[in-house]
N, C-alpha and C. Protein backbone atom coordinates (compact mmCIF):
# COMPACT_ATOMS: atom_id res chain seq x y z
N UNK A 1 140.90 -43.75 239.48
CA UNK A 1 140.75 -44.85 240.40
C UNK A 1 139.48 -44.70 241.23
N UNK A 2 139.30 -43.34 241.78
CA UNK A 2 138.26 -42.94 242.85
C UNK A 2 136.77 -43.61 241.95
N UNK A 3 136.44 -43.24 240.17
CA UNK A 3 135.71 -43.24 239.52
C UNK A 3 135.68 -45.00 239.46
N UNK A 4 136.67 -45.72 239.19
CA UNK A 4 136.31 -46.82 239.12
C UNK A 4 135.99 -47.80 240.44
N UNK A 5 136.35 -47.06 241.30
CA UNK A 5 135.93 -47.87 242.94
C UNK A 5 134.17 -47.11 242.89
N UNK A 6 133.69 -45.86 242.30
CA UNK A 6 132.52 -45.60 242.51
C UNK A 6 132.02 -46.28 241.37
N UNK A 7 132.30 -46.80 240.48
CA UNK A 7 131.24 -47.33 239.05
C UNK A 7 131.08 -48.55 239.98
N UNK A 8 132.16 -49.55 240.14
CA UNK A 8 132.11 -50.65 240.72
C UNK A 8 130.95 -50.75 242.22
N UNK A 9 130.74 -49.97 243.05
CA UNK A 9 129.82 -49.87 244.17
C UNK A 9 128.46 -49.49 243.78
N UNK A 10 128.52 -48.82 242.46
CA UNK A 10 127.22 -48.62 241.78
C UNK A 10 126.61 -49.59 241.09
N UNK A 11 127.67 -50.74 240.34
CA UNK A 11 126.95 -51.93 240.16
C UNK A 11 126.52 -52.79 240.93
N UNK A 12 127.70 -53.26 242.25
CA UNK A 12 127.00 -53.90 242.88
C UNK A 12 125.79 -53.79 244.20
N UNK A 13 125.35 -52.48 243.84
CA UNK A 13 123.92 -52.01 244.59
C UNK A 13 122.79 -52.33 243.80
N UNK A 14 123.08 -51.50 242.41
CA UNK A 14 121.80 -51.72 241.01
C UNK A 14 122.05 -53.72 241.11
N UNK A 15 122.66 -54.20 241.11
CA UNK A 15 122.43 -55.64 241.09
C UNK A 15 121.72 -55.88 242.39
N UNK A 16 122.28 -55.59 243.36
CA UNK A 16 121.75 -56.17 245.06
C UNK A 16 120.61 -55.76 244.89
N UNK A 17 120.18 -54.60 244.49
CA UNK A 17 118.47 -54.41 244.28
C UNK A 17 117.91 -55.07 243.48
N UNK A 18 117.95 -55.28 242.34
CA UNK A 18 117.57 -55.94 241.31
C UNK A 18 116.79 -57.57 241.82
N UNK A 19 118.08 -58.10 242.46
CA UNK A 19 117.97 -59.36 242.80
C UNK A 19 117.62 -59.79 244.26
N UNK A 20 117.08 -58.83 244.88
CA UNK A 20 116.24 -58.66 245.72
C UNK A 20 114.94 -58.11 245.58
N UNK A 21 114.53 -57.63 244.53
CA UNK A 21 112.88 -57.72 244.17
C UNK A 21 112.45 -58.58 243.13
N UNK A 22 113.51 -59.18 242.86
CA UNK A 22 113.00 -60.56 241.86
C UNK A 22 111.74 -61.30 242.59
N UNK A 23 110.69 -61.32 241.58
CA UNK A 23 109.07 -61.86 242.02
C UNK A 23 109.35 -63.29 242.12
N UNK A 24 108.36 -63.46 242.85
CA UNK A 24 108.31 -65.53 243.08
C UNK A 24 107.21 -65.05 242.27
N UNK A 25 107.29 -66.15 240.90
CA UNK A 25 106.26 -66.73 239.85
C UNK A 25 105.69 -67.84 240.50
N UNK A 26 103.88 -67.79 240.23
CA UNK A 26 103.67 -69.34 240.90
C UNK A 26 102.80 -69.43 239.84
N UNK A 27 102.82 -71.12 239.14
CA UNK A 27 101.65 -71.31 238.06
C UNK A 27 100.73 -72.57 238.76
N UNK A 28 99.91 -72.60 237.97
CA UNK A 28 98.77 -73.89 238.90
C UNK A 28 98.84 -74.78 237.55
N UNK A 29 98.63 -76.22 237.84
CA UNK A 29 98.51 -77.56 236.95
C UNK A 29 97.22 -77.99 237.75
N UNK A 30 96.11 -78.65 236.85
CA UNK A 30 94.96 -79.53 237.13
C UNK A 30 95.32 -80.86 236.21
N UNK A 31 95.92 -81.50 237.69
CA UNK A 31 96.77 -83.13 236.68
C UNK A 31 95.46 -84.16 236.40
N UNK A 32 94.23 -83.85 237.31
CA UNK A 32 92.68 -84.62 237.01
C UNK A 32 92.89 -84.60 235.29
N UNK A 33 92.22 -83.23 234.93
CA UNK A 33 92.48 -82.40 233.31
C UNK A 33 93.82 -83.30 232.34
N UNK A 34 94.70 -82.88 232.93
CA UNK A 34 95.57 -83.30 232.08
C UNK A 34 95.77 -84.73 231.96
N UNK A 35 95.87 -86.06 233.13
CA UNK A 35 95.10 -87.38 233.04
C UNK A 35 94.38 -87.57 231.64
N UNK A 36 92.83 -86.83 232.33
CA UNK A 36 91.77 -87.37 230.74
C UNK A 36 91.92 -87.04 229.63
N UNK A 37 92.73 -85.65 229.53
CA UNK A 37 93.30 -85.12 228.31
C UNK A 37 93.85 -86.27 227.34
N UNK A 38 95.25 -86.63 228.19
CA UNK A 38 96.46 -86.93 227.66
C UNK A 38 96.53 -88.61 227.05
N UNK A 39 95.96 -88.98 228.57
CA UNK A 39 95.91 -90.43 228.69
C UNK A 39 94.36 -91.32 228.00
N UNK A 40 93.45 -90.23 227.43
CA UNK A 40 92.53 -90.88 227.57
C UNK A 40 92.12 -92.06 226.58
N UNK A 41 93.23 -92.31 225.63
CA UNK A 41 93.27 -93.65 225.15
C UNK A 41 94.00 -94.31 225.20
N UNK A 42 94.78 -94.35 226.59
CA UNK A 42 95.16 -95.79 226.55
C UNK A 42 93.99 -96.95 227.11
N UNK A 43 95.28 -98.13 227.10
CA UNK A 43 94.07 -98.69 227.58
C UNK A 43 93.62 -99.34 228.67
N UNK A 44 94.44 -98.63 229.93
CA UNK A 44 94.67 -98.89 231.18
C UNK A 44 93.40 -97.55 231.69
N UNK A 45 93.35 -96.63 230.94
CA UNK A 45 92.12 -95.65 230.74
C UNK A 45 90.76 -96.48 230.39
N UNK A 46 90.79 -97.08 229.22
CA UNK A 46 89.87 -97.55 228.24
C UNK A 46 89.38 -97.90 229.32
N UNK A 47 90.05 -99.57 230.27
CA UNK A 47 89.61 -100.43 231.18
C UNK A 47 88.84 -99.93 232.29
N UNK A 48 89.19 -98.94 232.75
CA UNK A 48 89.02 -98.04 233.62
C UNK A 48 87.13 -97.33 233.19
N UNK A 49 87.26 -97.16 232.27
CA UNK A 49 85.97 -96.54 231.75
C UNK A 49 84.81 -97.63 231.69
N UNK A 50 85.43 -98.54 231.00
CA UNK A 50 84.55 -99.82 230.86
C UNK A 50 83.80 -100.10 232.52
N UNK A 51 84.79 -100.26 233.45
CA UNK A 51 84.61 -101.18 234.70
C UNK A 51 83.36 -99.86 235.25
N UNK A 52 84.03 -98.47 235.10
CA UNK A 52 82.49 -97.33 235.73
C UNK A 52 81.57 -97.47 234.76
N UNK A 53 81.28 -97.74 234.04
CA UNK A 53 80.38 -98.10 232.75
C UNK A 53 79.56 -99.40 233.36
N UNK A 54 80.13 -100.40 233.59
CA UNK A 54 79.43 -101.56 234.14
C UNK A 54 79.16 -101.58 235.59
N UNK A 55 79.63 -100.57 236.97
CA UNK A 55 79.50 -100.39 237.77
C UNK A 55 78.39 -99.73 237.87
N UNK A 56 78.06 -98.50 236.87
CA UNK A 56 76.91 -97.81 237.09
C UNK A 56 75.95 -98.32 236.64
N UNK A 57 75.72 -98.80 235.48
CA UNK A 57 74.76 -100.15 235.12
C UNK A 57 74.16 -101.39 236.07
N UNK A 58 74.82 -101.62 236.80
CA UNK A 58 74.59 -102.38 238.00
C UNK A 58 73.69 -101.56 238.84
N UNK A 59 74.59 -100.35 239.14
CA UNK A 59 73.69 -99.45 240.11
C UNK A 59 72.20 -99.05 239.90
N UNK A 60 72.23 -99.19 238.60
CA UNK A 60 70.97 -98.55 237.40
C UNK A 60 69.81 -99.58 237.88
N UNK A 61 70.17 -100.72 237.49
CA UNK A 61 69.49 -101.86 237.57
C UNK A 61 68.92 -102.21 238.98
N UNK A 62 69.84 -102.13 239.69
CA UNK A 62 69.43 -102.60 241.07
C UNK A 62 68.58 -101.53 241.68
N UNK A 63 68.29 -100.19 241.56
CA UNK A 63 67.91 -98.86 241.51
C UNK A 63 66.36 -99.05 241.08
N UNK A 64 66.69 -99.65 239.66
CA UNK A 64 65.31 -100.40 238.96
C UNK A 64 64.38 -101.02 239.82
N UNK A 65 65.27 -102.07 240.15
CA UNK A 65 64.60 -102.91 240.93
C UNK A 65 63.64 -102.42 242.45
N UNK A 66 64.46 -101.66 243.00
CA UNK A 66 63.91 -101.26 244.23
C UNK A 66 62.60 -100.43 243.94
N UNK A 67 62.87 -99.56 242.79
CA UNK A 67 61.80 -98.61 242.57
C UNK A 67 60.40 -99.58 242.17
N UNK A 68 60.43 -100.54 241.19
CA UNK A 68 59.62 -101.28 241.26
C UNK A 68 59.05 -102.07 242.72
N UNK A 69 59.35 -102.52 243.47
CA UNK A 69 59.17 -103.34 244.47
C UNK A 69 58.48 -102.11 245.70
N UNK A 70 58.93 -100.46 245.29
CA UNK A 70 58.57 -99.89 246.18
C UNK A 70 56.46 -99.39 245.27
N UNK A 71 56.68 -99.89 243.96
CA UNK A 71 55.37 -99.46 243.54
C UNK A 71 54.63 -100.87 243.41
N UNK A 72 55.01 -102.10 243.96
CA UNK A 72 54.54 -103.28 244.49
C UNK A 72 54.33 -103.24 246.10
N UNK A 73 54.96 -102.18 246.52
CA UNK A 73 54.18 -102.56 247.96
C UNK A 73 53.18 -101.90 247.94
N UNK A 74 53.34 -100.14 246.95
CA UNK A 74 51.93 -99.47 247.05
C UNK A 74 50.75 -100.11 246.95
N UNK A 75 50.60 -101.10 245.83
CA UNK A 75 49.64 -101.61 245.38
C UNK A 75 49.24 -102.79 246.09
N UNK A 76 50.23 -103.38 247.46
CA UNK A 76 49.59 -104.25 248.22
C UNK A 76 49.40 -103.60 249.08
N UNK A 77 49.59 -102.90 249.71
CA UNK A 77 48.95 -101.66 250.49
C UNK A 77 48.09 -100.97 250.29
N UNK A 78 47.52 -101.05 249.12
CA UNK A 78 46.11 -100.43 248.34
C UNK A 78 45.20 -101.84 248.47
N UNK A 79 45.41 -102.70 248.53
CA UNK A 79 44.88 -104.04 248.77
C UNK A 79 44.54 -104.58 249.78
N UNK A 80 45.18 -103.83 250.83
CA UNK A 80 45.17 -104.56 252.24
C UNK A 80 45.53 -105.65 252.25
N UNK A 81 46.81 -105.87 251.62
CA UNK A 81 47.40 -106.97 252.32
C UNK A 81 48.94 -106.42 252.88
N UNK A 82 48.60 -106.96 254.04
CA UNK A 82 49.43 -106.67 255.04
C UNK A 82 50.71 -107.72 254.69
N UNK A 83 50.30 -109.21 254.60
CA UNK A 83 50.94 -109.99 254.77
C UNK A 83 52.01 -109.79 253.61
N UNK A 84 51.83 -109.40 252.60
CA UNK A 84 52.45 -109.26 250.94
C UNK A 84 53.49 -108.35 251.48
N UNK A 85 52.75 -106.95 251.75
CA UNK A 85 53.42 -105.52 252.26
C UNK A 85 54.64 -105.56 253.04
N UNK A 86 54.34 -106.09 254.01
CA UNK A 86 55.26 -106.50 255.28
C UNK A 86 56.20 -107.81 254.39
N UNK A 87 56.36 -108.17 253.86
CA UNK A 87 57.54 -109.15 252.80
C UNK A 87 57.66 -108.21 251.93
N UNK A 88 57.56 -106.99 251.25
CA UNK A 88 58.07 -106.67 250.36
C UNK A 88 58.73 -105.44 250.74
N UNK A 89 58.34 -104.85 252.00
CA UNK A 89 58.89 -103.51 252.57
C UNK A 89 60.51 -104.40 252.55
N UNK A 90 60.63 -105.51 253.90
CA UNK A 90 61.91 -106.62 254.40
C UNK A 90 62.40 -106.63 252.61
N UNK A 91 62.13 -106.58 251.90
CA UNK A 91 62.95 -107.16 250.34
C UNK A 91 63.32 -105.83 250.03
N UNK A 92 62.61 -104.64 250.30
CA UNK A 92 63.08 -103.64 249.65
C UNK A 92 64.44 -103.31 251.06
N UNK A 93 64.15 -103.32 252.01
CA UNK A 93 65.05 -103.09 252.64
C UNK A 93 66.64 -103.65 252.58
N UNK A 94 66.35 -104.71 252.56
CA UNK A 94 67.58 -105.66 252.07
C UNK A 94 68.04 -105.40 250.79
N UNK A 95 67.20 -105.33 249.64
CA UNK A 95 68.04 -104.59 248.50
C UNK A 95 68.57 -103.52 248.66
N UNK A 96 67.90 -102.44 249.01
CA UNK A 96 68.61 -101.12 249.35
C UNK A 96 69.43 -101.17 250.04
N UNK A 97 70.29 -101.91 251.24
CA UNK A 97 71.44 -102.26 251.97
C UNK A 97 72.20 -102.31 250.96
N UNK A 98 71.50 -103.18 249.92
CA UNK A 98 73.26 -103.97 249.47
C UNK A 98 73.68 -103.09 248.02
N UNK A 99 72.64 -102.50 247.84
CA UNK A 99 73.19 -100.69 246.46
C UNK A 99 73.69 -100.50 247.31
N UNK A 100 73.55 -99.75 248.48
CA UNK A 100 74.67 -98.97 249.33
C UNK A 100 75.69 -99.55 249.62
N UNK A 101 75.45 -100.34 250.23
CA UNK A 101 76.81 -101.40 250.25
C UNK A 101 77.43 -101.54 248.68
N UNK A 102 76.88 -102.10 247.89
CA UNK A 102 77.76 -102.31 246.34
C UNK A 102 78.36 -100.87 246.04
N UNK A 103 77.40 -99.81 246.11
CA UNK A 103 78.00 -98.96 245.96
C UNK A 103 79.33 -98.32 246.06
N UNK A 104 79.45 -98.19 248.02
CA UNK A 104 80.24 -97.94 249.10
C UNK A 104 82.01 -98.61 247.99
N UNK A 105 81.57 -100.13 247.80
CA UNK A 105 82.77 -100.49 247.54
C UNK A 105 83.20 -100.61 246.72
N UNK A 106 82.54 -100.57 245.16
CA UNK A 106 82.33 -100.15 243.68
C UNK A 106 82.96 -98.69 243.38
N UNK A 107 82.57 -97.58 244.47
CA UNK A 107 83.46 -96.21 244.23
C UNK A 107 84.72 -96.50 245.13
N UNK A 108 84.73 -96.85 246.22
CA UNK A 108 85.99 -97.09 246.53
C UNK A 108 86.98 -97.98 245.67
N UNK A 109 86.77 -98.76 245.09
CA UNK A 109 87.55 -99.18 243.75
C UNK A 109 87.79 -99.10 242.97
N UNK A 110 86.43 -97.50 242.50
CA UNK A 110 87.03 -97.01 240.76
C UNK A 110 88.31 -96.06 241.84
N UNK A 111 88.12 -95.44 243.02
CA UNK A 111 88.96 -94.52 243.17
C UNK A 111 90.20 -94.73 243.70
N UNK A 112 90.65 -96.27 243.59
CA UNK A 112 91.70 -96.35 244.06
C UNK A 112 92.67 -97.15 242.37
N UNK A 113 91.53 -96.90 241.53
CA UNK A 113 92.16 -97.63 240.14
C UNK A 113 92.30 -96.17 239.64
N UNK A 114 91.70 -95.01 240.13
CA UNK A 114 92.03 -93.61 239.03
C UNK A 114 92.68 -93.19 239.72
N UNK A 115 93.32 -93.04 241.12
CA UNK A 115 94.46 -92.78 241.62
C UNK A 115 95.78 -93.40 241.14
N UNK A 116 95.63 -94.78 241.19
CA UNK A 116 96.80 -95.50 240.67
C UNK A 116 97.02 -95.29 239.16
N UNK A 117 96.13 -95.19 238.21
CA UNK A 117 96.43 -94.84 237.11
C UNK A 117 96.73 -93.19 236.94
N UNK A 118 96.51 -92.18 237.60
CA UNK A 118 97.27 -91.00 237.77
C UNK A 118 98.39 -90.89 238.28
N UNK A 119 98.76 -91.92 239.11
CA UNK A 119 99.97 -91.87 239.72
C UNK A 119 100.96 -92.87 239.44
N UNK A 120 100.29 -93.23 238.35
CA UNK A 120 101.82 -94.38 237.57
C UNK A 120 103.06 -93.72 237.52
N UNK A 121 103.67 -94.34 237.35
CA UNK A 121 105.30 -94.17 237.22
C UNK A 121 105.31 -92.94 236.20
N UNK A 122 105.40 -93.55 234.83
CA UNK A 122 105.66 -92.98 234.06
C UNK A 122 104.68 -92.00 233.57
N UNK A 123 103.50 -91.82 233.86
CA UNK A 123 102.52 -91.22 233.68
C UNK A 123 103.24 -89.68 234.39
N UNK A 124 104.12 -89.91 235.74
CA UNK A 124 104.56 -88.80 236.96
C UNK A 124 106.13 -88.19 236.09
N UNK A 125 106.32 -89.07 235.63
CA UNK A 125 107.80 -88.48 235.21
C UNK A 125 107.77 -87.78 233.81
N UNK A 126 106.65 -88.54 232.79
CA UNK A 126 106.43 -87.89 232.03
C UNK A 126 105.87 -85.89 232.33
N UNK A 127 105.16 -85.93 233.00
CA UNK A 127 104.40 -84.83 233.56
C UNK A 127 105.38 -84.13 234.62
N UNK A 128 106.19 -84.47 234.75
CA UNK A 128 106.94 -83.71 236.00
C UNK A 128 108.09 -83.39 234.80
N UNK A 129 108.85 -84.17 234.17
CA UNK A 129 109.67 -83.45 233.54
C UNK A 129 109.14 -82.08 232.06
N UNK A 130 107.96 -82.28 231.77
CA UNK A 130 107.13 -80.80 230.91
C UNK A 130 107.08 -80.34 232.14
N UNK A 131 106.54 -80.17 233.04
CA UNK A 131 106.13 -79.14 234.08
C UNK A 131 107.33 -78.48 234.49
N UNK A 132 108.61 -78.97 234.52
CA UNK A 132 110.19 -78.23 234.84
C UNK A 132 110.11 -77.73 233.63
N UNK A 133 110.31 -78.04 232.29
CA UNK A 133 110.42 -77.70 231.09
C UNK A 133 109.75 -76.27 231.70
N UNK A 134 108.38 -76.20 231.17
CA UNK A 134 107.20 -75.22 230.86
C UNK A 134 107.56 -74.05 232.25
N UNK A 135 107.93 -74.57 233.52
CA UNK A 135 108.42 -73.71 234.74
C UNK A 135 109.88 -72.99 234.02
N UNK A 136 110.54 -73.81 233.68
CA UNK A 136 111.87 -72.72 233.57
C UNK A 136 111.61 -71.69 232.23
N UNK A 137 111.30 -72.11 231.19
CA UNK A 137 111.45 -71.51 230.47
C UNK A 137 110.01 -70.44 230.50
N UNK A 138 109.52 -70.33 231.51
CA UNK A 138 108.25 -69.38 231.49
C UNK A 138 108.86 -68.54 233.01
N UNK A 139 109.42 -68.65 233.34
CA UNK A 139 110.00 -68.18 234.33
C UNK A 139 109.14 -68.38 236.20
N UNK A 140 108.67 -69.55 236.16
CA UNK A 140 108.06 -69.80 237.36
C UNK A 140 109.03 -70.56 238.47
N UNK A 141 108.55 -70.02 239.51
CA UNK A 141 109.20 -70.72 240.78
C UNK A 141 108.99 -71.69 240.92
N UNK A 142 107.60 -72.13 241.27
CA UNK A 142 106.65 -72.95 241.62
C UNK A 142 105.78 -73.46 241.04
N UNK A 143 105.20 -74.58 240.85
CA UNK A 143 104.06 -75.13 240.29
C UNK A 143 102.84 -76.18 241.36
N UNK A 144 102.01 -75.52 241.10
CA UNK A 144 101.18 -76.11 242.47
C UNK A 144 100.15 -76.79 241.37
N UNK A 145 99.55 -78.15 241.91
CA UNK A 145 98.76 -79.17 241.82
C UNK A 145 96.85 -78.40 242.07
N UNK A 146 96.46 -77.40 241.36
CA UNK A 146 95.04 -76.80 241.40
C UNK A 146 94.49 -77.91 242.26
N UNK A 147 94.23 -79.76 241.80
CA UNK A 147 93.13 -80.10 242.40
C UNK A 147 93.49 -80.61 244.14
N UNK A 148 95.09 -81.02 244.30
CA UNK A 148 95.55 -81.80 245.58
C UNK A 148 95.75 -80.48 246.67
N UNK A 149 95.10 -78.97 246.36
CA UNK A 149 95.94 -77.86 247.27
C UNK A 149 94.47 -77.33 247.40
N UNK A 150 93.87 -77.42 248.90
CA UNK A 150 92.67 -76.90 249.00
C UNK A 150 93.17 -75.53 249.42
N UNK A 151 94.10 -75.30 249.75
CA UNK A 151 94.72 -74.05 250.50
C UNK A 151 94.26 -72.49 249.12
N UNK A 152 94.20 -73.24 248.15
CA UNK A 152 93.93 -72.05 247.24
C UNK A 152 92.51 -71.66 246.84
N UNK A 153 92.29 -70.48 247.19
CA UNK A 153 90.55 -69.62 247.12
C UNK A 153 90.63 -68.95 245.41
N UNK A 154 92.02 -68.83 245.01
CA UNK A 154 91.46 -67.99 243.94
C UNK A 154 93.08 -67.82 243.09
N UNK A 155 93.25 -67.88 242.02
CA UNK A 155 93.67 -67.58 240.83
C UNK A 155 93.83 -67.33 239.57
N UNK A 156 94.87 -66.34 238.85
CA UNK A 156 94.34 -65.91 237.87
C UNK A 156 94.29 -66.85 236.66
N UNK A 157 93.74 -66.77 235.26
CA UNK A 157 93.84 -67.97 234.21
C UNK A 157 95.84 -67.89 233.81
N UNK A 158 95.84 -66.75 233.83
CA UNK A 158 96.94 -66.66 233.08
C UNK A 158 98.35 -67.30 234.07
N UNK A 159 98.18 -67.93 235.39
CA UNK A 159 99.09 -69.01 236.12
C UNK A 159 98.78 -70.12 235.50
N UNK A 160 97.56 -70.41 235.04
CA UNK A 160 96.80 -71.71 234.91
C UNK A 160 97.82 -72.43 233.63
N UNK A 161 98.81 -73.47 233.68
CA UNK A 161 99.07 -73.53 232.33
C UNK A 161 98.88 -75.49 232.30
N UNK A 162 97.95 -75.52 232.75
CA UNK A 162 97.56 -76.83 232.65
C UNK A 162 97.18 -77.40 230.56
N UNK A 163 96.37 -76.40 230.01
CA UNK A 163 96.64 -76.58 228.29
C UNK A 163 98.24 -76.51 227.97
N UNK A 164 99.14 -75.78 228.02
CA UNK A 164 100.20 -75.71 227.90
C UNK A 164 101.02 -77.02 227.93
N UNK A 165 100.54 -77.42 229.12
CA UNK A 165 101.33 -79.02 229.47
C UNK A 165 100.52 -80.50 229.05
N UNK A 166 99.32 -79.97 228.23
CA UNK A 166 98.95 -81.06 227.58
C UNK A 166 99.26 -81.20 226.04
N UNK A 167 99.65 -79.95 225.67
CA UNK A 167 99.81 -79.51 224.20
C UNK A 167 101.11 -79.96 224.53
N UNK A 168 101.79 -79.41 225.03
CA UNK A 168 103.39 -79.96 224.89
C UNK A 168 103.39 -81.82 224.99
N UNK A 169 102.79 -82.10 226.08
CA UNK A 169 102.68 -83.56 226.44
C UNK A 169 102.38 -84.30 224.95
N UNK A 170 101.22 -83.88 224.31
CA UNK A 170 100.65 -84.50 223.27
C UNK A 170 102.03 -84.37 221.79
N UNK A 171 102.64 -83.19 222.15
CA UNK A 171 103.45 -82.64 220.77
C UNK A 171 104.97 -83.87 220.99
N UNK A 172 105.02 -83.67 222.05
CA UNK A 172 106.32 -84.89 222.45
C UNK A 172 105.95 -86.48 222.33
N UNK A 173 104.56 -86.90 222.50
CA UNK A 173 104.36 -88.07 222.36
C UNK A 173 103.93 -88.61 220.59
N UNK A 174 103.79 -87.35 219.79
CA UNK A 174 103.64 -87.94 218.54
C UNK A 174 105.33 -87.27 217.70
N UNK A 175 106.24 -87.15 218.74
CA UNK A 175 107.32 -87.40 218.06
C UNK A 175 108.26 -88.75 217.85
């Protein structure tokens, strides 16, 4: 009896220890990465590419423009004409307002269309239910977001399982 009241107090110590130095696992996901990976042909993507494609083209152009108008004032300024100079400085000025301005609100709109298309519905549930998957069966606690957590200075590759969850993502969507 004495032997089985001591086996019994010996297990439940070797357990109480055991399960008190159990490690917190933490892995990192870069959902930017996995986005262009995964998604990058649909065509809520496609659209998306097109519209920065024709946004920067705009920018290009209008960019064009100024640079020319700034090697049209040189040359009326090599001329002495004041009167030309002084109208084309006012034109360059006013164009260059409105790149910055087009600009200003051209990136604020690709970045509120690549937010919303990262944060679709199903785009989140798809990716949240592999990321439980790939967490339990790898034995992690936690899974932290690499690009939304400035709090992190440094980790190793081998937390990193952002390939992991695009390979799986990709292997489930051509089933």
């Amino acid at each position: 009896m004495k032997k089985l009241y001591v086996c019994a107090v010996l297990c439940f110590c070797v357990s109480w220890v055991v399960s008190a130095q159990q490690i917190t696992r933490i892995a990192v996901v870069d959902l930017p990465k996995v986005y262009t990976a995964f998604f990058r042909e649909s065509r809520a993507v496609r659209d998306f590419e097109a519209r920065s494609a024709r946004v920067q083209s705009e920018i290009d152009r209008m960019t064009t423009e100024i640079q020319n108008l700034r090697v049209n004032l040189a040359e009326a300024q090599a001329r002495d004409n004041q009167s030309q100079a002084t109208r084309i400085e006012a034109d360059i000025t006013r164009r260059s307002e409105a790149l910055l301005n087009y600009h200003r609100t051209q990136m604020e709109a690709l970045e509120t269309q690549r937010n919303r298309l990262a944060q679709s519905e199903s785009f989140l549930n798809q990716v949240n239910d592999e990321v439980r998957f790939i967490a339990e069966s790898q034995g992690f606690s936690m899974v932290i977001n690499l690009r939304a957590n400035n709090g992190i200075i440094w980790y190793s590759p081998t937390v990193d399982i952002t390939d992991m969850l695009i390979a799986n993502l990709r292997a489930r969507a051509n089933q």
